[in-house]
N, C-alpha and C. Protein backbone atom coordinates (compact mmCIF):
# COMPACT_ATOMS: atom_id res chain seq x y z
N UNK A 1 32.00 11.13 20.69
CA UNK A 1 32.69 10.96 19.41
C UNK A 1 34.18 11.21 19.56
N UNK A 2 35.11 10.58 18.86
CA UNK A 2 36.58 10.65 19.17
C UNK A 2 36.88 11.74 18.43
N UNK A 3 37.95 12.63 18.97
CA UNK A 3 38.08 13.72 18.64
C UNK A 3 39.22 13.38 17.00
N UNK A 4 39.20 12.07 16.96
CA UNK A 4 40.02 11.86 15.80
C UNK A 4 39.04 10.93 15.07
N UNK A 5 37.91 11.87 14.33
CA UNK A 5 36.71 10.81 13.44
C UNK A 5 37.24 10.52 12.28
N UNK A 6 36.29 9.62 11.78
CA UNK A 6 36.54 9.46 10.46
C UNK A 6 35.49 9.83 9.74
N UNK A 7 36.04 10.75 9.07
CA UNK A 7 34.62 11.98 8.20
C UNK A 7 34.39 11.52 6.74
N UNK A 8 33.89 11.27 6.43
CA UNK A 8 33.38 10.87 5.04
C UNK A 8 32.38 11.79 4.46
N UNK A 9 32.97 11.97 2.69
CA UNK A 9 32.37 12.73 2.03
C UNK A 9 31.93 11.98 0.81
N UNK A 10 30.02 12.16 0.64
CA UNK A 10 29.82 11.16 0.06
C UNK A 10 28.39 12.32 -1.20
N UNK A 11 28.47 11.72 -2.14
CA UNK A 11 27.50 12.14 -3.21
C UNK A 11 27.49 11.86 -4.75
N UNK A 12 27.15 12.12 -5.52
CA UNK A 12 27.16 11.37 -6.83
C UNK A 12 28.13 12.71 -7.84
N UNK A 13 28.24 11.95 -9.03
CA UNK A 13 29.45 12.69 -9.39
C UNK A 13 28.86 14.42 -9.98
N UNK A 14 30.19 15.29 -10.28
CA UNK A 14 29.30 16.59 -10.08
C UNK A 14 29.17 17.57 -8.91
N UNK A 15 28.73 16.74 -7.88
CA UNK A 15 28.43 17.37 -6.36
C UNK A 15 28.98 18.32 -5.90
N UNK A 16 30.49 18.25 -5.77
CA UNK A 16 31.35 19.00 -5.28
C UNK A 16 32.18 18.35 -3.88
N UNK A 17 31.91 17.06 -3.81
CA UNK A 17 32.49 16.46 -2.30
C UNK A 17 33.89 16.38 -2.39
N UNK A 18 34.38 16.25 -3.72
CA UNK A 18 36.04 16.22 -3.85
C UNK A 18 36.89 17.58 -3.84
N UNK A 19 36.37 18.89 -3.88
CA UNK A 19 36.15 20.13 -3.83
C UNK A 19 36.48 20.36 -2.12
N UNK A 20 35.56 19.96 -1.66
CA UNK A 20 35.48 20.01 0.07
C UNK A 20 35.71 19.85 0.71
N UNK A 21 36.35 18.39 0.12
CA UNK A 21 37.26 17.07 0.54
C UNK A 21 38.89 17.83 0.53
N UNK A 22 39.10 18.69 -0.27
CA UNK A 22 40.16 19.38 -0.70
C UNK A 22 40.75 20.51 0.70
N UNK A 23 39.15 21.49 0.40
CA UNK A 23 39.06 22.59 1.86
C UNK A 23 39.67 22.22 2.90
N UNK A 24 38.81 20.77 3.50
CA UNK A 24 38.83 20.34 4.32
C UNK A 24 40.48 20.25 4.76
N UNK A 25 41.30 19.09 4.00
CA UNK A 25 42.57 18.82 4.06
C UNK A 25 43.03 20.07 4.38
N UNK A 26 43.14 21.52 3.45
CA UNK A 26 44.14 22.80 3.69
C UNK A 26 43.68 23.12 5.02
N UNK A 27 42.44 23.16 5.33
CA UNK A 27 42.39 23.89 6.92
C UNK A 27 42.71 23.08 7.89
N UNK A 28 43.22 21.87 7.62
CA UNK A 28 43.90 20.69 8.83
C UNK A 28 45.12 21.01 8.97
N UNK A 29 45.73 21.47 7.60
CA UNK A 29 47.03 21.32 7.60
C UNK A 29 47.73 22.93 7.86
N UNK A 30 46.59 23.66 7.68
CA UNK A 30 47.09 25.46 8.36
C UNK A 30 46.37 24.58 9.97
N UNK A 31 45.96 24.36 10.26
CA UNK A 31 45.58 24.21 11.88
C UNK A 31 46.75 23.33 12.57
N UNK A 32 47.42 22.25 11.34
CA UNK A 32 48.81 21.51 11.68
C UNK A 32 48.10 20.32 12.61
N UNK A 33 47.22 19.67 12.15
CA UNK A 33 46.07 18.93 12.91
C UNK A 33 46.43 17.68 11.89
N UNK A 34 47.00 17.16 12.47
CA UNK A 34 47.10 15.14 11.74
C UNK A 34 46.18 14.82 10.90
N UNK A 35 46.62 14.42 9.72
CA UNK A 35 45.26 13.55 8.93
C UNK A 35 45.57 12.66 7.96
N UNK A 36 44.68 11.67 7.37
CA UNK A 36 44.98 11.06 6.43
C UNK A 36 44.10 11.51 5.49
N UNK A 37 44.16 11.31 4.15
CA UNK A 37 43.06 11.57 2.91
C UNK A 37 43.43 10.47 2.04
N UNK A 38 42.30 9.34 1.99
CA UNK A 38 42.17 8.74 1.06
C UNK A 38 40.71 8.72 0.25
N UNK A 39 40.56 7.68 -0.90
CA UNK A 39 39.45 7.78 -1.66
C UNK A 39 38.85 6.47 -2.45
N UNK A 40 37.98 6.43 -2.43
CA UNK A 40 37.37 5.09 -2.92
C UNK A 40 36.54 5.60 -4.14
N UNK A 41 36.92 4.26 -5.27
CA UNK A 41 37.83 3.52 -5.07
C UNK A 41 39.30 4.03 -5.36
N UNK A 42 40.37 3.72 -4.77
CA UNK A 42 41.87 3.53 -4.79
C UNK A 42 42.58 4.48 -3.34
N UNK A 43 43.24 5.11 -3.27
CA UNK A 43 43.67 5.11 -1.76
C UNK A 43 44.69 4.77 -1.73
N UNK A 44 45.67 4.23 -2.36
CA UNK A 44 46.85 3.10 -2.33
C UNK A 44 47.11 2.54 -3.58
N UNK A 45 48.09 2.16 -3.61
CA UNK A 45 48.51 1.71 -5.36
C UNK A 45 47.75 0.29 -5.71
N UNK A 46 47.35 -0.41 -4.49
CA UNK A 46 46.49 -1.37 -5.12
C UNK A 46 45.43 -0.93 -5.43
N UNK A 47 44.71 -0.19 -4.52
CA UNK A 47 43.35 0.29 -4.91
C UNK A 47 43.09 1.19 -6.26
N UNK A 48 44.53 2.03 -6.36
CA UNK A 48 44.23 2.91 -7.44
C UNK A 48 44.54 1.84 -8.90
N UNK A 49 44.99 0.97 -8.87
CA UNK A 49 45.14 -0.11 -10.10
C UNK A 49 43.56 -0.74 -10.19
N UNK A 50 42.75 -1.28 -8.81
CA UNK A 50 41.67 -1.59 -9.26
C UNK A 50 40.75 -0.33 -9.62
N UNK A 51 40.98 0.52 -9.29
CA UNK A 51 40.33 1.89 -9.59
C UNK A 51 40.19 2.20 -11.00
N UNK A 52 41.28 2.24 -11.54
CA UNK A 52 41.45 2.55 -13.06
C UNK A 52 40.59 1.62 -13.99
N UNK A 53 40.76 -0.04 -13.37
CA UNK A 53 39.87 -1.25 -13.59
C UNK A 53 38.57 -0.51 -13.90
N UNK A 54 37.31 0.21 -12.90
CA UNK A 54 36.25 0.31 -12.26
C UNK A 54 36.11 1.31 -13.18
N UNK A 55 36.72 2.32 -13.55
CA UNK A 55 36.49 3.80 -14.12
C UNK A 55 36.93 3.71 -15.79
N UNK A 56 37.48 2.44 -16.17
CA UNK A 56 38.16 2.67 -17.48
C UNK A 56 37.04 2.57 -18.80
N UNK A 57 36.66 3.44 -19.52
CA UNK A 57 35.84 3.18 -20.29
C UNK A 57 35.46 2.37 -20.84
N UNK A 58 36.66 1.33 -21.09
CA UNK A 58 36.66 0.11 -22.07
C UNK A 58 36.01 -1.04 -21.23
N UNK A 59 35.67 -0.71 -19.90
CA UNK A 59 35.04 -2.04 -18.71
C UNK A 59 33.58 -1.77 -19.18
N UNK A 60 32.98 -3.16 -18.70
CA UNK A 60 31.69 -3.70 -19.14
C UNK A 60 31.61 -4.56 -18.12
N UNK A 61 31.82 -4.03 -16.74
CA UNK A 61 31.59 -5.31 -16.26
C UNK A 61 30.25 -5.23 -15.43
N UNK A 62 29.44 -6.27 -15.27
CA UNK A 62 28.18 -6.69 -14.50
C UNK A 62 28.37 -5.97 -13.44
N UNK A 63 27.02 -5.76 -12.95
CA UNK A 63 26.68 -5.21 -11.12
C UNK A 63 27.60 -6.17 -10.28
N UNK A 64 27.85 -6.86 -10.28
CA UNK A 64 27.91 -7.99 -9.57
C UNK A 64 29.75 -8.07 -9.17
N UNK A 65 30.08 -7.77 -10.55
CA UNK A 65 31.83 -7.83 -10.15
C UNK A 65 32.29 -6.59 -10.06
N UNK A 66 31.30 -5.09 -10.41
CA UNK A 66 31.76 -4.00 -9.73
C UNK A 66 31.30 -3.70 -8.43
N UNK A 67 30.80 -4.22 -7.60
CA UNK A 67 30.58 -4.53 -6.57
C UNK A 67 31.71 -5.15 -6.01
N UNK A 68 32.25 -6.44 -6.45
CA UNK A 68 33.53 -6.82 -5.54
C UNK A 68 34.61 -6.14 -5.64
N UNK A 69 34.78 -6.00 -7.05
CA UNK A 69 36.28 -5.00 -7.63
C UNK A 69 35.73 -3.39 -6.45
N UNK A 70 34.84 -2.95 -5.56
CA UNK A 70 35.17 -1.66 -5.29
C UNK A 70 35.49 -2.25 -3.74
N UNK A 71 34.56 -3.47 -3.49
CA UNK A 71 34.95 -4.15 -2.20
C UNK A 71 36.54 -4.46 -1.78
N UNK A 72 37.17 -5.09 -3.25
CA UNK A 72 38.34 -5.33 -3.27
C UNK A 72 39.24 -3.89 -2.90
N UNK A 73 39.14 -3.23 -3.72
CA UNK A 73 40.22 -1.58 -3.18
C UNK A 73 39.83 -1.31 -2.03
N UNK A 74 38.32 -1.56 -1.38
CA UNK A 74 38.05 -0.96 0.15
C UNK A 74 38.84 -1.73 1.11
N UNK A 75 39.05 -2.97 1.04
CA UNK A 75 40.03 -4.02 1.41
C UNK A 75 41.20 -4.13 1.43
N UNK A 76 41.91 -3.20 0.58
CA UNK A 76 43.43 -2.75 0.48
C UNK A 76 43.96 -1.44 1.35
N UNK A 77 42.32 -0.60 1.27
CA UNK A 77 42.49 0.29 2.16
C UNK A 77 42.41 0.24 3.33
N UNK A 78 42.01 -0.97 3.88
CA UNK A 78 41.26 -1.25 5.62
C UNK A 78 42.50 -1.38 6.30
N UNK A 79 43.79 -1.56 6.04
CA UNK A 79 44.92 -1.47 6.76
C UNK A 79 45.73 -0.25 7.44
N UNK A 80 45.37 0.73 5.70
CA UNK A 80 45.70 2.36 6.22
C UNK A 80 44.91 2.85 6.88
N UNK A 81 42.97 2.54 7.65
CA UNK A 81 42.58 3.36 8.14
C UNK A 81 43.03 2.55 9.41
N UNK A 82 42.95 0.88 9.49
CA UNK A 82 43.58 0.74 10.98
C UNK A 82 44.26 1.19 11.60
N UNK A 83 45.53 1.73 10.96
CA UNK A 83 46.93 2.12 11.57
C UNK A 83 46.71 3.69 12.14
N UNK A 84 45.73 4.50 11.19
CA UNK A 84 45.63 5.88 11.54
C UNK A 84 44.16 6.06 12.38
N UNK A 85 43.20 4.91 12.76
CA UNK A 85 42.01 4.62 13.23
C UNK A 85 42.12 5.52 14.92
N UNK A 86 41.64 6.48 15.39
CA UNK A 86 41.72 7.16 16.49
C UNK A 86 42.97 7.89 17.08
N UNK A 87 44.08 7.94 15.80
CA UNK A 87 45.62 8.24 15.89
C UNK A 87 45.46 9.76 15.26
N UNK A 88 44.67 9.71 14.00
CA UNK A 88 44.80 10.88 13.29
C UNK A 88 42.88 11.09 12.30
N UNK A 89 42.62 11.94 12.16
CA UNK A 89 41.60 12.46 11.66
C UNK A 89 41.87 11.62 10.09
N UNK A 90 40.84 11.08 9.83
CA UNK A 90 40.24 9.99 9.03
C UNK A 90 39.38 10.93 7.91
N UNK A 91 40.00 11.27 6.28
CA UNK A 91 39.10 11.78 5.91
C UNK A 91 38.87 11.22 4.44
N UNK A 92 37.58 10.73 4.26
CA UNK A 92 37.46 9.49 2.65
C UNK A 92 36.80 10.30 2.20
N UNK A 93 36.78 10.47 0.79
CA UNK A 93 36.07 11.00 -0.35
C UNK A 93 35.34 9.24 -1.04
N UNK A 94 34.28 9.22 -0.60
CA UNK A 94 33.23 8.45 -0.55
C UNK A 94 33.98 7.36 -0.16
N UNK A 95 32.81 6.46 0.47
CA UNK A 95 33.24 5.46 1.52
C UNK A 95 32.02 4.01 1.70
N UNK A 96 32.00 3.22 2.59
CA UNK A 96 30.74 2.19 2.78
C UNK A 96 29.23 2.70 2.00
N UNK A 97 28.81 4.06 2.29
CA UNK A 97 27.74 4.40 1.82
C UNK A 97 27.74 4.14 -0.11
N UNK A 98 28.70 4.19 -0.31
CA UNK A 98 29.05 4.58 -1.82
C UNK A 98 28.74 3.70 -2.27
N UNK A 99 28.71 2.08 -1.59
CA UNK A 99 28.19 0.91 -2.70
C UNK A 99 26.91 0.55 -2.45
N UNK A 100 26.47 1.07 -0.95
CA UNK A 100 24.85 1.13 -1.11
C UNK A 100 23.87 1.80 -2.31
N UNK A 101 24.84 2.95 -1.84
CA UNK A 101 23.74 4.28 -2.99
C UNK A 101 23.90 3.63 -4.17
N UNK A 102 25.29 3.40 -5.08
CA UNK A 102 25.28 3.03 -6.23
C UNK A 102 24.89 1.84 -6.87
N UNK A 103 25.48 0.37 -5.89
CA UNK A 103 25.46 -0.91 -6.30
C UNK A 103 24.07 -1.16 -5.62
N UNK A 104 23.53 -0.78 -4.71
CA UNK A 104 21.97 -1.14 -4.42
C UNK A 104 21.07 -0.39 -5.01
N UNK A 105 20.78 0.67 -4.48
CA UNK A 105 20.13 1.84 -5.08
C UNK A 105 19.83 1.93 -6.73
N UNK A 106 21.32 2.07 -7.32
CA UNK A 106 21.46 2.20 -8.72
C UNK A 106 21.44 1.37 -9.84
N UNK A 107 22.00 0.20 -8.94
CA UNK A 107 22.09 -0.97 -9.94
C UNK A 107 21.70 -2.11 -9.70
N UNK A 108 20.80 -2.33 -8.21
CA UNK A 108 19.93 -3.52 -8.05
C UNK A 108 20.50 -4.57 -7.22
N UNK A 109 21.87 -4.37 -6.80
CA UNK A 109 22.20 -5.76 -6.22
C UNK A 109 21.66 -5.62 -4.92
N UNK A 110 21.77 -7.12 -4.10
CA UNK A 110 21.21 -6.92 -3.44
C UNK A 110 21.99 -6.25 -1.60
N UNK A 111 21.49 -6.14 -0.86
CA UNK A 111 21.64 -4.94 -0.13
C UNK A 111 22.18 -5.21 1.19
N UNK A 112 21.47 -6.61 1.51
CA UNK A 112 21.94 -7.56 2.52
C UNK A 112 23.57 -8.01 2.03
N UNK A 113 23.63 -8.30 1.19
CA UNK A 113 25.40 -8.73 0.70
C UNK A 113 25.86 -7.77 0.56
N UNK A 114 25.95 -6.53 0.34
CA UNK A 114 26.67 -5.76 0.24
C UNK A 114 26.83 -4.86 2.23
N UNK A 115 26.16 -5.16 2.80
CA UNK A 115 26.04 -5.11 4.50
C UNK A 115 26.95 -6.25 5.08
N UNK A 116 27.01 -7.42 4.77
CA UNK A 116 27.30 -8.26 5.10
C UNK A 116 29.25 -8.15 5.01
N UNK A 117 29.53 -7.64 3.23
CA UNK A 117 30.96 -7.73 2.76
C UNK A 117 31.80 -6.25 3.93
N UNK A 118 30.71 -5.35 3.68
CA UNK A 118 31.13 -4.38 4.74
C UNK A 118 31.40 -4.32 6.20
N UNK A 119 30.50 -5.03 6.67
CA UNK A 119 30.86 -5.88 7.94
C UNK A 119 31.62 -6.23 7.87
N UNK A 120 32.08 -7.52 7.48
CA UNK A 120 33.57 -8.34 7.36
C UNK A 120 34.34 -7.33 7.00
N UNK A 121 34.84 -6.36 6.34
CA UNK A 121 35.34 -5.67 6.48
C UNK A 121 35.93 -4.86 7.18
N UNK A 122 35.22 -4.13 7.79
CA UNK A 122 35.44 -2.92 8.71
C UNK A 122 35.67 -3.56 10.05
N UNK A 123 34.97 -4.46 10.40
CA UNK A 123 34.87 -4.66 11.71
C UNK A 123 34.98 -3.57 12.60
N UNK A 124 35.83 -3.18 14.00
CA UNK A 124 34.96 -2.44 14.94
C UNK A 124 35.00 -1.10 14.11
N UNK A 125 35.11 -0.88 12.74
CA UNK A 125 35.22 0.62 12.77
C UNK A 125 34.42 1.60 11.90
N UNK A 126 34.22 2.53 12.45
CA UNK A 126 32.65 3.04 12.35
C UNK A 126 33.00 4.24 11.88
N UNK A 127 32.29 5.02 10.52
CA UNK A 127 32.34 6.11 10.19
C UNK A 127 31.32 7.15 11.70
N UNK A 128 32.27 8.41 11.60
CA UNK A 128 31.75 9.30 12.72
C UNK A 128 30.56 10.37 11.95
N UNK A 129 30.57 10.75 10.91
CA UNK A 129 30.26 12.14 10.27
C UNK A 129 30.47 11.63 9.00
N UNK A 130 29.45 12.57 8.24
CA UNK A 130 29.33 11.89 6.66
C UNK A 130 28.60 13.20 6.22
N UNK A 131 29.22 14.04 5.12
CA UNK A 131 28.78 14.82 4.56
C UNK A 131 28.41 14.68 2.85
N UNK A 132 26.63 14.74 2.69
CA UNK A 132 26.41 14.65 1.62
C UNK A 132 25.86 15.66 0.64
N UNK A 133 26.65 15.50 -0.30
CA UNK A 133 26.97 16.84 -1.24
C UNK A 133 25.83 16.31 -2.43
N UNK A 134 24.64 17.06 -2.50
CA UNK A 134 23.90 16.86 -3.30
C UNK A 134 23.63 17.92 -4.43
N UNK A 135 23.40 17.25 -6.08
CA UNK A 135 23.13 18.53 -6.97
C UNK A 135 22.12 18.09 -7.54
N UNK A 136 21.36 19.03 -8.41
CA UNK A 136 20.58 19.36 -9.72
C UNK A 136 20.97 18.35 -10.94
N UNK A 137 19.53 18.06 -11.88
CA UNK A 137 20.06 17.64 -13.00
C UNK A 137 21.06 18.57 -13.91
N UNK A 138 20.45 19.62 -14.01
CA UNK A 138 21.31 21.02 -14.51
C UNK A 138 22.42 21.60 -14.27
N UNK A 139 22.88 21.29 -13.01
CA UNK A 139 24.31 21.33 -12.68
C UNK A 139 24.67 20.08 -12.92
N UNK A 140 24.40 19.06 -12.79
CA UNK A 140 25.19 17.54 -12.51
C UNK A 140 25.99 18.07 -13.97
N UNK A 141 25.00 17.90 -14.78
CA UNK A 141 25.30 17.89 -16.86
C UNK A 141 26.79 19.04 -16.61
N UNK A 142 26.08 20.39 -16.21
CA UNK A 142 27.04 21.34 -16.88
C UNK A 142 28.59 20.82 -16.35
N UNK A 143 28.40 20.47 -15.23
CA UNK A 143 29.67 20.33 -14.77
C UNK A 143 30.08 18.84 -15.36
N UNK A 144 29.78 17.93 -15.57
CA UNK A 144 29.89 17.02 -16.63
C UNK A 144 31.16 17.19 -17.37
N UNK A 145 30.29 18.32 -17.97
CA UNK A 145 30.65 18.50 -19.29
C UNK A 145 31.67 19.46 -19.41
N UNK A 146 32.05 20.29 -18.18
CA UNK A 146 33.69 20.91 -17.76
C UNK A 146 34.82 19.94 -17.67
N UNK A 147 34.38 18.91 -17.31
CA UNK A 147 35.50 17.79 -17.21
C UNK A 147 36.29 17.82 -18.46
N UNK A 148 37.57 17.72 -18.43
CA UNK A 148 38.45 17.31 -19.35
C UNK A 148 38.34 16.18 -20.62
N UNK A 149 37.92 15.17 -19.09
CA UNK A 149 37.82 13.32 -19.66
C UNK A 149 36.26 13.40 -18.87
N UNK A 150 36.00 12.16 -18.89
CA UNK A 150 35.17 11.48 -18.50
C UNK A 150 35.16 9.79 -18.30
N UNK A 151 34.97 9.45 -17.15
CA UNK A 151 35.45 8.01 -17.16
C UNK A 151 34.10 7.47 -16.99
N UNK A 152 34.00 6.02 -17.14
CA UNK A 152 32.82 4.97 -17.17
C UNK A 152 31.55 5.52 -16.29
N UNK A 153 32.61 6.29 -14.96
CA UNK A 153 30.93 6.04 -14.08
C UNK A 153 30.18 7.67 -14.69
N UNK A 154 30.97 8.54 -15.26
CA UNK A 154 30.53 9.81 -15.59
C UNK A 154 29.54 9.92 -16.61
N UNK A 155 29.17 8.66 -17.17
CA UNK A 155 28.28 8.54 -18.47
C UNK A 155 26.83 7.70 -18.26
N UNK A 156 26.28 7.25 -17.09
CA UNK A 156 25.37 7.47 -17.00
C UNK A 156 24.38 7.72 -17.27
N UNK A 157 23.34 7.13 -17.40
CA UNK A 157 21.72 8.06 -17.82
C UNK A 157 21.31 8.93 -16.20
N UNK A 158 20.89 9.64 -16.42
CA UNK A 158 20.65 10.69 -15.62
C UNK A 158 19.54 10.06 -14.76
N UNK A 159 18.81 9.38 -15.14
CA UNK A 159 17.55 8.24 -14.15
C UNK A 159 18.72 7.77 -13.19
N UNK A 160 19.92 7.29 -13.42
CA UNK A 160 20.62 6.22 -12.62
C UNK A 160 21.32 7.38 -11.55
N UNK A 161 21.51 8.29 -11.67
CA UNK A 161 22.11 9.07 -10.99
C UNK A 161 21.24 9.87 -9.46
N UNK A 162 19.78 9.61 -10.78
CA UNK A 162 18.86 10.09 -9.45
C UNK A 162 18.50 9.20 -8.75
N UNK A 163 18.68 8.13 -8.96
CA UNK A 163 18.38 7.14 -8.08
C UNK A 163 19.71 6.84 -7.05
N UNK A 164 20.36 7.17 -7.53
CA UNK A 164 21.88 7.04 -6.84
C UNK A 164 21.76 8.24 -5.47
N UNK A 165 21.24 8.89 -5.94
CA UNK A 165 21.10 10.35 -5.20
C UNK A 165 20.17 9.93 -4.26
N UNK A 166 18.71 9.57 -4.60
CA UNK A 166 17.94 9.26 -3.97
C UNK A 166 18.03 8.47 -2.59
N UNK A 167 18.59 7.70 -2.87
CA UNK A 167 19.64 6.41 -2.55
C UNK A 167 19.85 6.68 -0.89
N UNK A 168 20.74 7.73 -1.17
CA UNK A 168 21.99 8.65 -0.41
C UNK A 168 21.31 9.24 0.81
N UNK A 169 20.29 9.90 -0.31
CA UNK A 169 18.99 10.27 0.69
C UNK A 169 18.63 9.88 1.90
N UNK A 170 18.02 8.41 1.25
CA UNK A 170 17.44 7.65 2.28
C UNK A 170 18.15 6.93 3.43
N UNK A 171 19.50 6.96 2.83
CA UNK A 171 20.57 6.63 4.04
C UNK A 171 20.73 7.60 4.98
N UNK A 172 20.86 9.00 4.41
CA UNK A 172 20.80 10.41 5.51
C UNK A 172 20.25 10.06 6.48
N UNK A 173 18.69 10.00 6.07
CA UNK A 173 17.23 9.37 6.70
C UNK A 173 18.00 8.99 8.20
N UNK A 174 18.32 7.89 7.98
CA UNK A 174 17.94 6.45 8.69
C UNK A 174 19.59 7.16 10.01
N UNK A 175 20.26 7.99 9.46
CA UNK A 175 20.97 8.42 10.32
C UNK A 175 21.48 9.86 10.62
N UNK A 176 19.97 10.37 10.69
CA UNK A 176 20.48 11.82 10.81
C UNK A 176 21.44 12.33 11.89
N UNK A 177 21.61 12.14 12.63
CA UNK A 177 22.47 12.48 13.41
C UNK A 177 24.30 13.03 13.43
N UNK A 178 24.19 11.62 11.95
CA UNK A 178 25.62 11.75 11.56
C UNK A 178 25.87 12.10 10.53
N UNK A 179 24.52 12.50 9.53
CA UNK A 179 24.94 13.24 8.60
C UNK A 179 24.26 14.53 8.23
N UNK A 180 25.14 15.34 7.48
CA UNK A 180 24.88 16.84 7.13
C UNK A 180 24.73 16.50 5.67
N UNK A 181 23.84 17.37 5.23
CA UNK A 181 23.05 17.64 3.56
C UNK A 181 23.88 19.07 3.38
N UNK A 182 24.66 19.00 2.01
CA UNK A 182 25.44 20.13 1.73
C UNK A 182 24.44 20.67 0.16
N UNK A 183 23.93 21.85 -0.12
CA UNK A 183 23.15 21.90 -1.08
C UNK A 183 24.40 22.37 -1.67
N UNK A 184 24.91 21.28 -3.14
CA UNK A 184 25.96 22.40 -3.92
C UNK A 184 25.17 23.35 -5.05
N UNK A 185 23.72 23.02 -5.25
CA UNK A 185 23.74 24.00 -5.90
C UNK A 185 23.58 25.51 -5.46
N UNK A 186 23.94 25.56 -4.24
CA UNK A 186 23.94 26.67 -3.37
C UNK A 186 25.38 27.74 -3.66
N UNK A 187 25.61 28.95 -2.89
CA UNK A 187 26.99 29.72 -2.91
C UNK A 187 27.90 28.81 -2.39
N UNK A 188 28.62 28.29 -3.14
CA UNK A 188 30.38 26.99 -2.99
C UNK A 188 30.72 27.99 -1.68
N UNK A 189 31.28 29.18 -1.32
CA UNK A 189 31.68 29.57 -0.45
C UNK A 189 30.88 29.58 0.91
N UNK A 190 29.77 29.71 0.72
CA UNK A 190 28.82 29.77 1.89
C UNK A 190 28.83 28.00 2.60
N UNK A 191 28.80 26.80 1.52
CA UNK A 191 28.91 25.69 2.23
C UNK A 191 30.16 25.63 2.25
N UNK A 192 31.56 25.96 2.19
CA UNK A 192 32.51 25.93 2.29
C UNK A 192 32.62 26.68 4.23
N UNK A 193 31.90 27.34 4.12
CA UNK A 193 32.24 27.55 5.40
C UNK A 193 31.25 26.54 6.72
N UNK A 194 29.78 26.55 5.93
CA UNK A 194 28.93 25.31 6.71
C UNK A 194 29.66 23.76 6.98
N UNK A 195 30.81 23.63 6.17
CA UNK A 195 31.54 22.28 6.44
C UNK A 195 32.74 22.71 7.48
N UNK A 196 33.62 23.48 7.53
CA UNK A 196 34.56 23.98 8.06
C UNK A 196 33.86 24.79 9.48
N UNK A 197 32.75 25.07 10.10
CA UNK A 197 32.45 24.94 11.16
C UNK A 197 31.85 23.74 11.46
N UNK A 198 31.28 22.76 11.27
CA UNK A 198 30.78 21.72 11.47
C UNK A 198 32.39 20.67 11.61
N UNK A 199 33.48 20.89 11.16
CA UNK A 199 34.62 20.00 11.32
C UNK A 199 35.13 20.74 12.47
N UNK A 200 35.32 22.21 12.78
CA UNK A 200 35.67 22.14 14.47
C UNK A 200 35.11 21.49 15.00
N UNK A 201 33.45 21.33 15.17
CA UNK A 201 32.60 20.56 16.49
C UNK A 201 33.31 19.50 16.40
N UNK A 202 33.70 18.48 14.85
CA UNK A 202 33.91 17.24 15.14
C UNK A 202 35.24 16.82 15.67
N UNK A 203 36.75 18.04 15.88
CA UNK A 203 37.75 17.33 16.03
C UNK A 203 38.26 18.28 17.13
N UNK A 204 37.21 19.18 17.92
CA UNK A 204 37.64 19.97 19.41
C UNK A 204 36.57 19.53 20.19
């Protein structure tokens, strides 16, 4: 594995991956260890314009064109991870997995096209490590409901979320190797430190 991966933090909303995603960054930057941090969708001022698109309450749009609209910002971003691709530590707050779990998993499209757009995409470049931050119906809500706002994808029926989750799951599955299960409904500090030894192995 290149000592400059690209780590992805992936789970449904609630979780705590943007939390970790956070950790993560301060202990790179007390270690003085190169990195980038972006996020899907947006990453970049194009992405964050289709972002606002994807998240704005007032959207109604079909499976079908939130699927391209997140393809589209992942596509704006594929330039910034080229340039920093084995240069500097690669770190996304959800990533490729994110339109499986949600746009397959959650909302039915189909699974082969959404493999296919990612392919063309990415080409040679391959997530290293993927940490998935999983919660409770009971936490998902409370913390919900701490939010300030709430945007489109935060409103949900709670079936869609577990299936989203589920989802995530079954992707773990199929690649354990590269990914770690973070229980957030566990002590925040205790996986705070289970991620932050698991990111030495990945970048010494």
């Amino acid at each position: 594995m290149s000592k400059k991966p690209i780590i992805v933090f992936e789970g449904i909303e609630g979780s705590g991956k943007s939390h970790h995603i956070s950790v993560v960054s301060r202990y790179l930057n007390k270690k003085k260890i190169s990195f980038i941090r972006i996020r899907e969708p947006g990453g970049n001022p194009n992405s964050e314009k289709i972002r606002k698109l994807i998240l704005n309450n007032k959207s109604n749009f079909n499976q079908n064109t939130d699927l391209l609209l997140y393809m589209a910002a992942r596509s704006e971003n594929i330039d910034i991870i080229k340039k920093s691709f084995r240069k500097k530590v690669i770190l996304i707050d959800r990533f490729t997995d994110l339109t499986i779990a949600y746009q397959h998993y959650g909302m039915g499209v189909d699974i082969n096209l959404i493999k296919i757009l990612n392919k063309y995409l990415l080409k040679n470049i391959n997530v290293s490590f993927t940490f998935l931050n999983i919660v409770n119906q009971k936490n998902l809500q409370e913390r919900l409901k701490q939010r300030k706002s709430l945007n489109r994808y935060d409103k949900f029926k709670t079936s869609f979320y577990n299936k989203v989750q589920n989802g995530f799951l079954k992707l773990s599955k199929k690649q354990k190797n590269k990914y770690q299960l973070i229980n957030s409904n566990l002590d925040i500090v205790k996986n705070e430190k289970l991620i932050l030894s698991k990111i030495d192995k990945l970048i010494k």
